[in-house]
Every structure is written in C-alpha cells, then in structure tokens.
C-alpha atoms as a PDB file:
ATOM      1  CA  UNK A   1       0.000   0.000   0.000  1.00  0.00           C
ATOM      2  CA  UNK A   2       1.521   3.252  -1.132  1.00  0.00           C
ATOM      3  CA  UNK A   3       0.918   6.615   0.610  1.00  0.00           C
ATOM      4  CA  UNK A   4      -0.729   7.963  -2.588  1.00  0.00           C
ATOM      5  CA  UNK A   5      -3.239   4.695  -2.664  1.00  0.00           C
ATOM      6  CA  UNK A   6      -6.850   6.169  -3.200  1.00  0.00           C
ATOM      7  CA  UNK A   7      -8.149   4.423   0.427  1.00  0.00           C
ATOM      8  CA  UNK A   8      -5.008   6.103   2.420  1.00  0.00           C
ATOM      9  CA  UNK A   9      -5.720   9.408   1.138  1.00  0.00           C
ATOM     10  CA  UNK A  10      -9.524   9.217   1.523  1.00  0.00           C
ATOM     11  CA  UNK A  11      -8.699   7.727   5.561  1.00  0.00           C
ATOM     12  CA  UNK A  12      -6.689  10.657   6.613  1.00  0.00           C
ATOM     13  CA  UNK A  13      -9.533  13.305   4.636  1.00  0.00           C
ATOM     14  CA  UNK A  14     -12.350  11.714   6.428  1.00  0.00           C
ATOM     15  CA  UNK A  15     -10.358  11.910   9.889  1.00  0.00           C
ATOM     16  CA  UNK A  16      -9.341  15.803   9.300  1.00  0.00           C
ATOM     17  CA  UNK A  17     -12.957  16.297   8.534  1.00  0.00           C
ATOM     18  CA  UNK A  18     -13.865  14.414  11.819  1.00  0.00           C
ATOM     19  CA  UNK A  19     -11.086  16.175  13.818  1.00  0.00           C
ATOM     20  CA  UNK A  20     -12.538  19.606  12.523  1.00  0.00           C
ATOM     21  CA  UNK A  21     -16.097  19.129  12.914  1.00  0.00           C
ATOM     22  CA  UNK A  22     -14.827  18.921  17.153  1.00  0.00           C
ATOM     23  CA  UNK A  23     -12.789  21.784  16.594  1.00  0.00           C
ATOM     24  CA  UNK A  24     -15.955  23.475  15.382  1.00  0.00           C
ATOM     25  CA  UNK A  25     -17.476  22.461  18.696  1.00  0.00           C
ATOM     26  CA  UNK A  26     -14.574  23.910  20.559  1.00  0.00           C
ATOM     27  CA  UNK A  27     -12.801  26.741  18.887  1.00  0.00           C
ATOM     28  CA  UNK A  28     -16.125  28.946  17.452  1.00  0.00           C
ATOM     29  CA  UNK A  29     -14.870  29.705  14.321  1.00  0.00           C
ATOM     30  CA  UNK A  30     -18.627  31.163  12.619  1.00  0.00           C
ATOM     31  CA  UNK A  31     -18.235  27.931  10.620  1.00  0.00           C
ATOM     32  CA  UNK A  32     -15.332  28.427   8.844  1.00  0.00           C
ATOM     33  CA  UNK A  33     -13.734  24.829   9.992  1.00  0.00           C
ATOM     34  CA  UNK A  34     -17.318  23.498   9.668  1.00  0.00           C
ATOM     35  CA  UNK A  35     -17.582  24.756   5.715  1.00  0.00           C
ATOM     36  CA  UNK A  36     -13.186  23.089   5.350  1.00  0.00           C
ATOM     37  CA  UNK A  37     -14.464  19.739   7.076  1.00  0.00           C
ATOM     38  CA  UNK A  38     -17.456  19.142   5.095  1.00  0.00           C
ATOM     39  CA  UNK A  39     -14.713  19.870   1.994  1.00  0.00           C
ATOM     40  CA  UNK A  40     -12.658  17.314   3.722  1.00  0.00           C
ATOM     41  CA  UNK A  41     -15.047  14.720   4.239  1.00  0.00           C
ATOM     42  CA  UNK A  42     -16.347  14.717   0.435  1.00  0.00           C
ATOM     43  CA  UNK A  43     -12.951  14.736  -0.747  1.00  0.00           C
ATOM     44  CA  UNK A  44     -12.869  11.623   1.434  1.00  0.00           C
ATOM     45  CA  UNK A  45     -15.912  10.258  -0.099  1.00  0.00           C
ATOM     46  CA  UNK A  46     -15.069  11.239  -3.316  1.00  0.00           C
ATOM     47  CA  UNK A  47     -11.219  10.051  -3.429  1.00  0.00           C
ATOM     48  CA  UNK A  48     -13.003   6.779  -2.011  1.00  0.00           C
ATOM     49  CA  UNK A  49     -15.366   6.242  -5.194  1.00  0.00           C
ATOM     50  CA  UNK A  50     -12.093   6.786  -7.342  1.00  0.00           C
ATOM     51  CA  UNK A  51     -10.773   3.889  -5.637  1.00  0.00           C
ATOM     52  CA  UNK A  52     -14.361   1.652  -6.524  1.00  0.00           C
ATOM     53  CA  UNK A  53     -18.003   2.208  -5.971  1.00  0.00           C
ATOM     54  CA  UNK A  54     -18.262  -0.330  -2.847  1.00  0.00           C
ATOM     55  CA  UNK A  55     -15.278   1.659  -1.420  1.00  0.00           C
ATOM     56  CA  UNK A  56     -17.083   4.830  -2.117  1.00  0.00           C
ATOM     57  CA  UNK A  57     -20.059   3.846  -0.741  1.00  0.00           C
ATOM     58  CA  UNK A  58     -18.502   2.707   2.811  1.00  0.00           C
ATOM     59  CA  UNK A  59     -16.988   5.963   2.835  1.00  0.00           C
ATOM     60  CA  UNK A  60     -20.611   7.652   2.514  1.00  0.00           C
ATOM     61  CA  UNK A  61     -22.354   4.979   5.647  1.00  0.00           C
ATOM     62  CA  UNK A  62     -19.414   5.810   7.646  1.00  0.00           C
ATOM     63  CA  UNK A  63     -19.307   9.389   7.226  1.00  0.00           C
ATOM     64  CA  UNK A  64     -23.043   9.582   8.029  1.00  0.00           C
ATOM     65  CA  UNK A  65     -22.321   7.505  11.252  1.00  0.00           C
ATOM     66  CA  UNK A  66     -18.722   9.625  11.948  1.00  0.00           C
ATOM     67  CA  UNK A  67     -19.691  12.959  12.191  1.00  0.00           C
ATOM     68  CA  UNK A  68     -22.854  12.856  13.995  1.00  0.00           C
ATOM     69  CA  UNK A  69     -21.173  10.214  16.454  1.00  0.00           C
ATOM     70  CA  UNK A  70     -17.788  13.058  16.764  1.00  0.00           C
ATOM     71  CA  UNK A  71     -20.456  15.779  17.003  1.00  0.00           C
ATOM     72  CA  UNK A  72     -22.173  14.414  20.006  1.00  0.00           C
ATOM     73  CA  UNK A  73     -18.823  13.188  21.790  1.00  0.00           C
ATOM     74  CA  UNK A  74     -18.008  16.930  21.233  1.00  0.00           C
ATOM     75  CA  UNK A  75     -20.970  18.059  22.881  1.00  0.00           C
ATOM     76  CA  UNK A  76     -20.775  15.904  26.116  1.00  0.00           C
ATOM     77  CA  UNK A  77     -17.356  16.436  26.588  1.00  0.00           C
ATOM     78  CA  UNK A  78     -17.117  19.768  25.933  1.00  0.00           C
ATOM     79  CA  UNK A  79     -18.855  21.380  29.402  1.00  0.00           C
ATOM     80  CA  UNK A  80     -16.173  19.700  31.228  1.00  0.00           C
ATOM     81  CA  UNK A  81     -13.696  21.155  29.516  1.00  0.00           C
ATOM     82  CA  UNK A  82     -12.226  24.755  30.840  1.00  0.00           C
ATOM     83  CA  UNK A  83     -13.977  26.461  27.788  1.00  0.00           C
ATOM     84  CA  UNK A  84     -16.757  25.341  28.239  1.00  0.00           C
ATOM     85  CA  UNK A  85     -16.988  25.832  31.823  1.00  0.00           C
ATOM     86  CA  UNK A  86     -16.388  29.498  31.083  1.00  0.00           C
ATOM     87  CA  UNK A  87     -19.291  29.105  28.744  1.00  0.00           C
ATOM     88  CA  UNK A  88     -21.865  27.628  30.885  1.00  0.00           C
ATOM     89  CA  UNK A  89     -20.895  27.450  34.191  1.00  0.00           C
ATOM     90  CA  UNK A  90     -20.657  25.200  36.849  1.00  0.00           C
ATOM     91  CA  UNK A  91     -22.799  22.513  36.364  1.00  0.00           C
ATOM     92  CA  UNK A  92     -25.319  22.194  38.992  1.00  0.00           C
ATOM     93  CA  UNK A  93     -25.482  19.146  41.169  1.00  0.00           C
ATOM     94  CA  UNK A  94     -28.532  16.678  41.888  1.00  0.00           C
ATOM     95  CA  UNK A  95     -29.239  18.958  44.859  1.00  0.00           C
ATOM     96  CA  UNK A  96     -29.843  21.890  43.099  1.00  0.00           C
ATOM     97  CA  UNK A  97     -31.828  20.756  40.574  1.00  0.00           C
ATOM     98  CA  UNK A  98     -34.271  19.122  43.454  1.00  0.00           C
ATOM     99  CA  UNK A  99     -36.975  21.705  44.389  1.00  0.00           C
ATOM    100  CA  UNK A 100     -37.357  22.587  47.970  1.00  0.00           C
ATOM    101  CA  UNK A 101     -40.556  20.771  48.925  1.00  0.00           C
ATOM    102  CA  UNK A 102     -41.933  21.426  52.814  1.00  0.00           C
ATOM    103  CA  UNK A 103     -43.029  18.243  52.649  1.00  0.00           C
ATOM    104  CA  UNK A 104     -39.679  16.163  52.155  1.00  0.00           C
ATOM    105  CA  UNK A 105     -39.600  16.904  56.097  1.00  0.00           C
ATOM    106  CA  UNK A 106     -42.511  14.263  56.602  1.00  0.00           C
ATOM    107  CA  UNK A 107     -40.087  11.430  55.208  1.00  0.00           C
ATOM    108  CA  UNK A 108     -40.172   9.763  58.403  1.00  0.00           C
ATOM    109  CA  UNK A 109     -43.050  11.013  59.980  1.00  0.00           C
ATOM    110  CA  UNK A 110     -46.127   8.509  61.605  1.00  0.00           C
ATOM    111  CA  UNK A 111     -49.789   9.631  60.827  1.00  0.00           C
ATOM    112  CA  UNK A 112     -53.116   7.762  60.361  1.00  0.00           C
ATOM    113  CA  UNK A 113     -55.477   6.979  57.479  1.00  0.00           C
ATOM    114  CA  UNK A 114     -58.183   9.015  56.844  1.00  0.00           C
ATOM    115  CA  UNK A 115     -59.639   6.877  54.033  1.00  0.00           C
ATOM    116  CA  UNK A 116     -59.409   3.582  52.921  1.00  0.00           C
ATOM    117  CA  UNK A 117     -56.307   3.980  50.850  1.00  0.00           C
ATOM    118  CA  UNK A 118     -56.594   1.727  47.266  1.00  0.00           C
ATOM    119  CA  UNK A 119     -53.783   3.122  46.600  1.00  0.00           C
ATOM    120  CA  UNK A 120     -54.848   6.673  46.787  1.00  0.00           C
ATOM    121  CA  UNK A 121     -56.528   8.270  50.024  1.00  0.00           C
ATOM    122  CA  UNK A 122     -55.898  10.404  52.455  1.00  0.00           C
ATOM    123  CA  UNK A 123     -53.702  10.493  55.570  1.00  0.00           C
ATOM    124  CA  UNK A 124     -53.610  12.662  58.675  1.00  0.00           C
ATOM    125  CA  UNK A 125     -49.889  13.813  59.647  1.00  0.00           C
ATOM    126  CA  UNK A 126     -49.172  16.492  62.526  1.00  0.00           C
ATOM    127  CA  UNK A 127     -52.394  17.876  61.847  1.00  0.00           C
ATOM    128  CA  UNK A 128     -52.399  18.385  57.920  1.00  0.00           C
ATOM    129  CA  UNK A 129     -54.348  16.014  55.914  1.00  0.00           C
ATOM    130  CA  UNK A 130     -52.418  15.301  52.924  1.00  0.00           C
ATOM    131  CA  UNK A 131     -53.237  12.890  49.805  1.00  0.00           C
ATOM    132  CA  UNK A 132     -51.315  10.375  49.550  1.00  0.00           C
ATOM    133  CA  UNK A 133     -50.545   7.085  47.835  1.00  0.00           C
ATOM    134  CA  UNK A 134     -49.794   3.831  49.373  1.00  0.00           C
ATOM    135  CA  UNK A 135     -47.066   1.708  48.638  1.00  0.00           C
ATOM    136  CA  UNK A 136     -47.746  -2.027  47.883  1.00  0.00           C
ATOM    137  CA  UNK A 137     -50.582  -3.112  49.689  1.00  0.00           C
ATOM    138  CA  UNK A 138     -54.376  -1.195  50.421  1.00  0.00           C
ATOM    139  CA  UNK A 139     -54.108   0.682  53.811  1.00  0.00           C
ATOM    140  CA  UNK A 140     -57.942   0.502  55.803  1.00  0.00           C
ATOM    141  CA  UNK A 141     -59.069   4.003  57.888  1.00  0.00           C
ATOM    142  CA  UNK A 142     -57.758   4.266  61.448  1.00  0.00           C
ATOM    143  CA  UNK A 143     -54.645   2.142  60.238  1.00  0.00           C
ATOM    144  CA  UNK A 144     -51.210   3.787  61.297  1.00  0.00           C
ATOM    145  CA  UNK A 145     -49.043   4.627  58.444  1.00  0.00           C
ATOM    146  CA  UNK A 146     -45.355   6.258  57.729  1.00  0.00           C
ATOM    147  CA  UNK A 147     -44.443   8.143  55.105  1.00  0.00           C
ATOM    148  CA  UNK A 148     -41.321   6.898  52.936  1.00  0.00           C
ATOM    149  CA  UNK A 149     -41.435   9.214  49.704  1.00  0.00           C
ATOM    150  CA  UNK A 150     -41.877  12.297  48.435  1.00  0.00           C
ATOM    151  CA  UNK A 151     -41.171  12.986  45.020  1.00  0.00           C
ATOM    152  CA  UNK A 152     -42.838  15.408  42.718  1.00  0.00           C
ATOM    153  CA  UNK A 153     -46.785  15.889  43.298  1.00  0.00           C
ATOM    154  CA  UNK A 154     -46.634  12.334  45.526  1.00  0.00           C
ATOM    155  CA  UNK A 155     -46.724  11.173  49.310  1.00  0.00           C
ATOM    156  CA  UNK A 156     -45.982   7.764  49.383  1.00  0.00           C
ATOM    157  CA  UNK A 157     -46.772   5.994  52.268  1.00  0.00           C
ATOM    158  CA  UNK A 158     -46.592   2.523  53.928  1.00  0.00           C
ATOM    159  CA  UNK A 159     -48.483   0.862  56.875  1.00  0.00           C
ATOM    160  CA  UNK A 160     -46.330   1.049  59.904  1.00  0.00           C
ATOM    161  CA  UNK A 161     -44.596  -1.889  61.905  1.00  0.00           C
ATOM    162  CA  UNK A 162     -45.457  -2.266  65.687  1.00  0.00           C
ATOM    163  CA  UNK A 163     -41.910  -0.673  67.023  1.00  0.00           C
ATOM    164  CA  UNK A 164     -42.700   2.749  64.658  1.00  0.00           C
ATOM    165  CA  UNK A 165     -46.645   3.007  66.073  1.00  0.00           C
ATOM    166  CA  UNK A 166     -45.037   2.155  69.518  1.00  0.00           C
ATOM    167  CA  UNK A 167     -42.734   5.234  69.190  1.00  0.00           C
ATOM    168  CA  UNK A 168     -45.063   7.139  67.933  1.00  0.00           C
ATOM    169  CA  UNK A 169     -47.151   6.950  70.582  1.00  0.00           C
ATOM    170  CA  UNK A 170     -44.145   7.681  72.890  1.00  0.00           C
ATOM    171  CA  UNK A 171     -43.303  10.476  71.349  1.00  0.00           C
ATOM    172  CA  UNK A 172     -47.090  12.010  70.818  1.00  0.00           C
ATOM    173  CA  UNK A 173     -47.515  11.808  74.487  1.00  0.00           C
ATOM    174  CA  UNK A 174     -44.447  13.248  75.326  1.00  0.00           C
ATOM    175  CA  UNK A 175     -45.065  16.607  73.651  1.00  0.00           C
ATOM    176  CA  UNK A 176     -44.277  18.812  76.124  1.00  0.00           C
ATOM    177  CA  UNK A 177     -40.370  17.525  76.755  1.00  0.00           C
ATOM    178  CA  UNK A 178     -40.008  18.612  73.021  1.00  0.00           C
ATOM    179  CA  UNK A 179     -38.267  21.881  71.535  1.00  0.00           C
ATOM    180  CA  UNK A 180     -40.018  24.529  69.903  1.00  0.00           C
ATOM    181  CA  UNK A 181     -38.073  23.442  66.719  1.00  0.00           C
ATOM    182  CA  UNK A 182     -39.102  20.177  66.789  1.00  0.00           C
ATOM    183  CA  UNK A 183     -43.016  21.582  67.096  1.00  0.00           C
ATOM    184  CA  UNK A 184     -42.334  23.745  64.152  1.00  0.00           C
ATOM    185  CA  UNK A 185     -43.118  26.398  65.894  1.00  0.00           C
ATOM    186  CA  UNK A 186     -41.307  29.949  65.207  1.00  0.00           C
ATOM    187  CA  UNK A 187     -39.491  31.535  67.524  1.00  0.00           C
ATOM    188  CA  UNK A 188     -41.308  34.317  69.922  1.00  0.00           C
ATOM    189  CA  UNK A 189     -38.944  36.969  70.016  1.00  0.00           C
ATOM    190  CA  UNK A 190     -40.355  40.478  70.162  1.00  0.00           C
ATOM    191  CA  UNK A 191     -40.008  41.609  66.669  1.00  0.00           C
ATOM    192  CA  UNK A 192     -39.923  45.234  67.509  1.00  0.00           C
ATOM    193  CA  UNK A 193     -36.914  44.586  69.819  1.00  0.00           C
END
C-alpha cells in the first residue's frame, strides 16, 4: 500500500474532517472549519469512489455515522472542559436541581389513614391532611401509616410496623419535653426589639 493509494488518502480526509467538525465544537470559528471539514469529508468520499463504488459507498455509511457520532462526543465532553466551563458554568449538582418541597420533612413522619387507601386516600400527619398514595398493599381508615417518599406531586406511604406506632405513641404523648423546633413552631422573640 503506497501513501498515494486512493483508500489512504480518503482515511486521513475523512479523519481531518472528523477532527474539525470537534474543533468546530470547541474553537467557534462562525463555521469556517465546519464549511473546510465538510470539503474534507467529500474529498474523502469522493477520493473513495475513485478507488471503486463499494469503497465509495462505505466511505458515505461511515461518514453519516462519523460525524454525527464526533459531534455528540463533542458536545458531552465539551462542558467539562475549561472552555466550556467558562461558557456555561458550573454545572449544577442533583441537589440543586431538586426543588425545595416542605413536605420532604414528613419522610419519616407517623400519621393515620383518613380513608381507605386503594392506593390513593388520604392520611392525617401532625395535623395536615395530605393525599397520599400507598405503597404495595391497600391501607384501611384508622390504620397507622409512615411516610417513605416524596417525590414530585406524591406522598408515598406505607403501613407502619409495631416498634414505629409504639414510638409514635411515645413520642405524641411526650409533647411537652419537646423543643419549639421540633413543634415547628417559630421563635417568639419580640419583633420590635
């Protein structure tokens, strides 16, 4: 295989096309490397087709797998790069994109049944009667149940095991050893102080 064989010469144009499509992605350039690496790539596929028609038309199925394939390697790496962190920013984390729901503090939390819950019904916790949705089995009215999710418009909830109802009980009775944090309650300083 010489250096000037047709299939050499039409490997190294489709890989400088390749390599400046991702430059593109990179380095803006207002799609001056885009315009020299589509001439690249059909000098590939051309140079190919001098070579025969079945080489020719390999070059053309791998060229329309290449460059979308390079483009979208491009685009994932490129935010982690330092460019493109200058770009967009930091990425935000899982945390951030959660919204701050008041009820994520009720993970945990022991309340009763309101309705016969098939899965849907209602629950009473601290007070507030919430919808909710049970998880697995159907939950009968006056049944104790804990809450285990909370995710987007949903309160999941399970019946609770005899230790949980047990310390729930505890704990409802002993309301008065508790903080005013723990109560929810805000504080009662004097405002105008």
């Amino acid at each position: 295989m010489s250096f000037l064989d047709p299939l050499t010469w039409a490997i190294l144009l489709l890989l400088i096309g390749c390599a400046m499509v991702v430059l593109e992605v990179f380095i803006p350039s207002g799609g001056l490397l885009t315009f020299f690496s589509g001439v690249a790539i059909l000098a590939a596929v051309v140079t190919a087709f001098r070579r025969d028609a079945t080489t020719g038309l390999s070059f053309v199925v791998i060229a329309l797998v290449a460059v979308p394939s390079m483009v979208a390697l491009a685009f994932k790496v490129w935010p982690v790069t330092p460019m493109g962190k200058a770009f967009l920013g930091e990425l935000p984390s899982e945390e951030d994109l959660q919204t701050d729901d008041p009820r994520r503090e009720l993970i945990g939390r022991v309340g009763i049944a309101t309705s016969k819950m098939l899965p849907a019904g209602a629950v009473q916790i601290d007070g507030q009667l919430l919808d909710a949705i049970s998880h697995g089995t159907a939950i009968d009215e006056g049944e104790q149940v804990v809450v285990i999710e909370v995710k987007a418009n949903r309160v999941v909830v399970r019946r609770t095991d005899p230790d949980e109802a047990q310390q729930a009980d505890s704990a409802a009775s002993d309301i008065l050893s508790q903080s005013i944090d723990e109560l929810g309650l805000e504080s009662m300083d004097d405002p105008l102080a």
